[in-house]
Structure formats: structure tokens, C-alpha cells
C-alpha atoms as a PDB file:
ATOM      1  CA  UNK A   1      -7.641 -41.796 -12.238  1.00  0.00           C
ATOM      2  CA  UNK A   2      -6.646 -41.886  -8.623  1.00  0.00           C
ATOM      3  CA  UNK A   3      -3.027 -40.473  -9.336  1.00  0.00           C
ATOM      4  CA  UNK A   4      -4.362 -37.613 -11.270  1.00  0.00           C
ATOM      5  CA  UNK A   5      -6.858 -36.858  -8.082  1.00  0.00           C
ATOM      6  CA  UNK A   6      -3.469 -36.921  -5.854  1.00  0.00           C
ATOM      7  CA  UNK A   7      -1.951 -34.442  -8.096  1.00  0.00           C
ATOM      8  CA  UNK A   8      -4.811 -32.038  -8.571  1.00  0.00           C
ATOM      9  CA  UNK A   9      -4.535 -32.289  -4.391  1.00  0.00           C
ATOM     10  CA  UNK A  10      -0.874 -31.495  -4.273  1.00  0.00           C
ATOM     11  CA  UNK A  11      -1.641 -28.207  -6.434  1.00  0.00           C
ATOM     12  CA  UNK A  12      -4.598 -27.062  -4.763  1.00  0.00           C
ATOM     13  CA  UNK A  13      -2.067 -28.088  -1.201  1.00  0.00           C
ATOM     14  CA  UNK A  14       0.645 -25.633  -3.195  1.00  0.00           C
ATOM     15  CA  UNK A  15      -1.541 -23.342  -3.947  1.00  0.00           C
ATOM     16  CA  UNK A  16      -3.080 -22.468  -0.499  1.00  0.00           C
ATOM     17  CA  UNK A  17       0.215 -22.825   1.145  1.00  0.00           C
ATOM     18  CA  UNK A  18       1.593 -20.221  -1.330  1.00  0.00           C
ATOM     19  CA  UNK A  19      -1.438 -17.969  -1.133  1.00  0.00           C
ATOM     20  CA  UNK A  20       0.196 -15.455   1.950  1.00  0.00           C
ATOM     21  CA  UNK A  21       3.188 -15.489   0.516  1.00  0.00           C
ATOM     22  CA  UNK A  22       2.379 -14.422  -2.922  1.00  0.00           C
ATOM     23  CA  UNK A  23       0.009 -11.893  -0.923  1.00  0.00           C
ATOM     24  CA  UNK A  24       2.760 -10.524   0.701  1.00  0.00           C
ATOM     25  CA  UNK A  25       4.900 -10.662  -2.347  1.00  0.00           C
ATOM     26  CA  UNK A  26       2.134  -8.019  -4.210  1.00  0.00           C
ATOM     27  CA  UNK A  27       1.457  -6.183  -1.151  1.00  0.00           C
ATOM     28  CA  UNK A  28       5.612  -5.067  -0.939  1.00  0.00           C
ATOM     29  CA  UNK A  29       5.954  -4.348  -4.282  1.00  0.00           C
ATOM     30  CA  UNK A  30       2.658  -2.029  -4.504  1.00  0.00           C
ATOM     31  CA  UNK A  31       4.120  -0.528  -1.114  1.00  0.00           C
ATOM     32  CA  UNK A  32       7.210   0.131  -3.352  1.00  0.00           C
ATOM     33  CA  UNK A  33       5.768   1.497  -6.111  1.00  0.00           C
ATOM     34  CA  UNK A  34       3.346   3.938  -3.997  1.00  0.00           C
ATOM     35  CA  UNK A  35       6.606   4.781  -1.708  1.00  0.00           C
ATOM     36  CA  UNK A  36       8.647   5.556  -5.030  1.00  0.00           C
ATOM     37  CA  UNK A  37       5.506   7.599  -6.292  1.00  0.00           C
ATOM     38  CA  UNK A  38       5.440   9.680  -3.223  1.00  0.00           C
ATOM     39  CA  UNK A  39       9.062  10.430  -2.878  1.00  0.00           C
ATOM     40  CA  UNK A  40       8.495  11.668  -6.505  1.00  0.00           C
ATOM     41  CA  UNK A  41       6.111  14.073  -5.567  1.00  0.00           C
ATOM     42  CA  UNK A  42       8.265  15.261  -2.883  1.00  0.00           C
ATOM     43  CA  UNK A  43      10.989  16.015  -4.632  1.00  0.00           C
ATOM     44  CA  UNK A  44       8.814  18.346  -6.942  1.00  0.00           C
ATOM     45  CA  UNK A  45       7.356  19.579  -4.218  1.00  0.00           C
ATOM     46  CA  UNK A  46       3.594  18.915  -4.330  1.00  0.00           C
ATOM     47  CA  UNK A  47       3.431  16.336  -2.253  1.00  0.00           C
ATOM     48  CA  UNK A  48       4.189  18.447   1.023  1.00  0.00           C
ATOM     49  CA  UNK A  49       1.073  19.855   2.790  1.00  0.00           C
ATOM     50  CA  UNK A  50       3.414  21.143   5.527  1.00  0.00           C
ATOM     51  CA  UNK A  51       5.154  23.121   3.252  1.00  0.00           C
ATOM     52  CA  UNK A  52       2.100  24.817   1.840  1.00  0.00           C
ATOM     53  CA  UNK A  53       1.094  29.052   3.198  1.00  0.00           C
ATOM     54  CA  UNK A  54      -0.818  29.078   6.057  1.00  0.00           C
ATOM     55  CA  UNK A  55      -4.086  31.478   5.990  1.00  0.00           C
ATOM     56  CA  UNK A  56      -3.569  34.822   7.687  1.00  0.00           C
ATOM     57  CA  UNK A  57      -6.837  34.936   9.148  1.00  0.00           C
ATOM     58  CA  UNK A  58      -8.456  33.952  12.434  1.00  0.00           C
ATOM     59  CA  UNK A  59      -8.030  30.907  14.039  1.00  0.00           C
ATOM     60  CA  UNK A  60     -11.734  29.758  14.024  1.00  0.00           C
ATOM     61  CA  UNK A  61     -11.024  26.361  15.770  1.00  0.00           C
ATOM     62  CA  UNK A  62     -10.603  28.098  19.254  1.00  0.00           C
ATOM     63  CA  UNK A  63     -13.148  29.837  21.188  1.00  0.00           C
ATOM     64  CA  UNK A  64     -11.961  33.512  22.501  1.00  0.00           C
ATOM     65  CA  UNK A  65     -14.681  33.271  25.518  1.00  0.00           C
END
């Protein structure tokens, strides 16, 4: 029984060591995916709000007085 304890203790070991890795592992490829997803959008061109019309009216952020 005791060499069966020391084994469930070297996986739970692996498994905490590999926790931030595999964390950062998930957290690239979603960056990667969401990057990809955006460049899409830009390249069709609704993903630019700089691009957009500006309103012709007033400026109503800055007081005239």
C-alpha cells in the first residue's frame, strides 16, 4: 500500500508543478485565437472604431463659458 501512496504523491507533486505552465499554455493559445479573431475583423473592416464617421454636431464634452 505504501508504494501506491508514494505514487499518488508523485502525481499530485506533477500535477501542481505543471499547473502554471499548463495555465500559461491555455492562456497563449486563447490570446492567439482572440488576436487571429481580431485581425479578422480588421481586415473586413468592422473592427476599427477609428475608422468609423465622426458626428457633425457640437462638441458637448467642452464648456463654451
Amino acid at each position: 500500500m505504501g508504494g501506491h501512496l508514494t505514487l499518488i504523491g508523485w502525481f499530485i507533486v506533477a500535477a501542481i508543478c505543471l499547473s502554471p505552465i499548463l495555465a500559461f499554455w491555455m492562456v497563449s493559445i486563447l490570446g492567439r485565437f482572440l488576436r487571429r479573431k481580431q485581425q479578422s475583423r480588421v481586415l473586413r473592416g468592422s473592427g476599427v472604431v477609428a475608422e468609423r464617421p465622426r458626428s457633425i454636431g457640437e462638441d458637448k464634452t467642452v464648456d463654451p463659458n
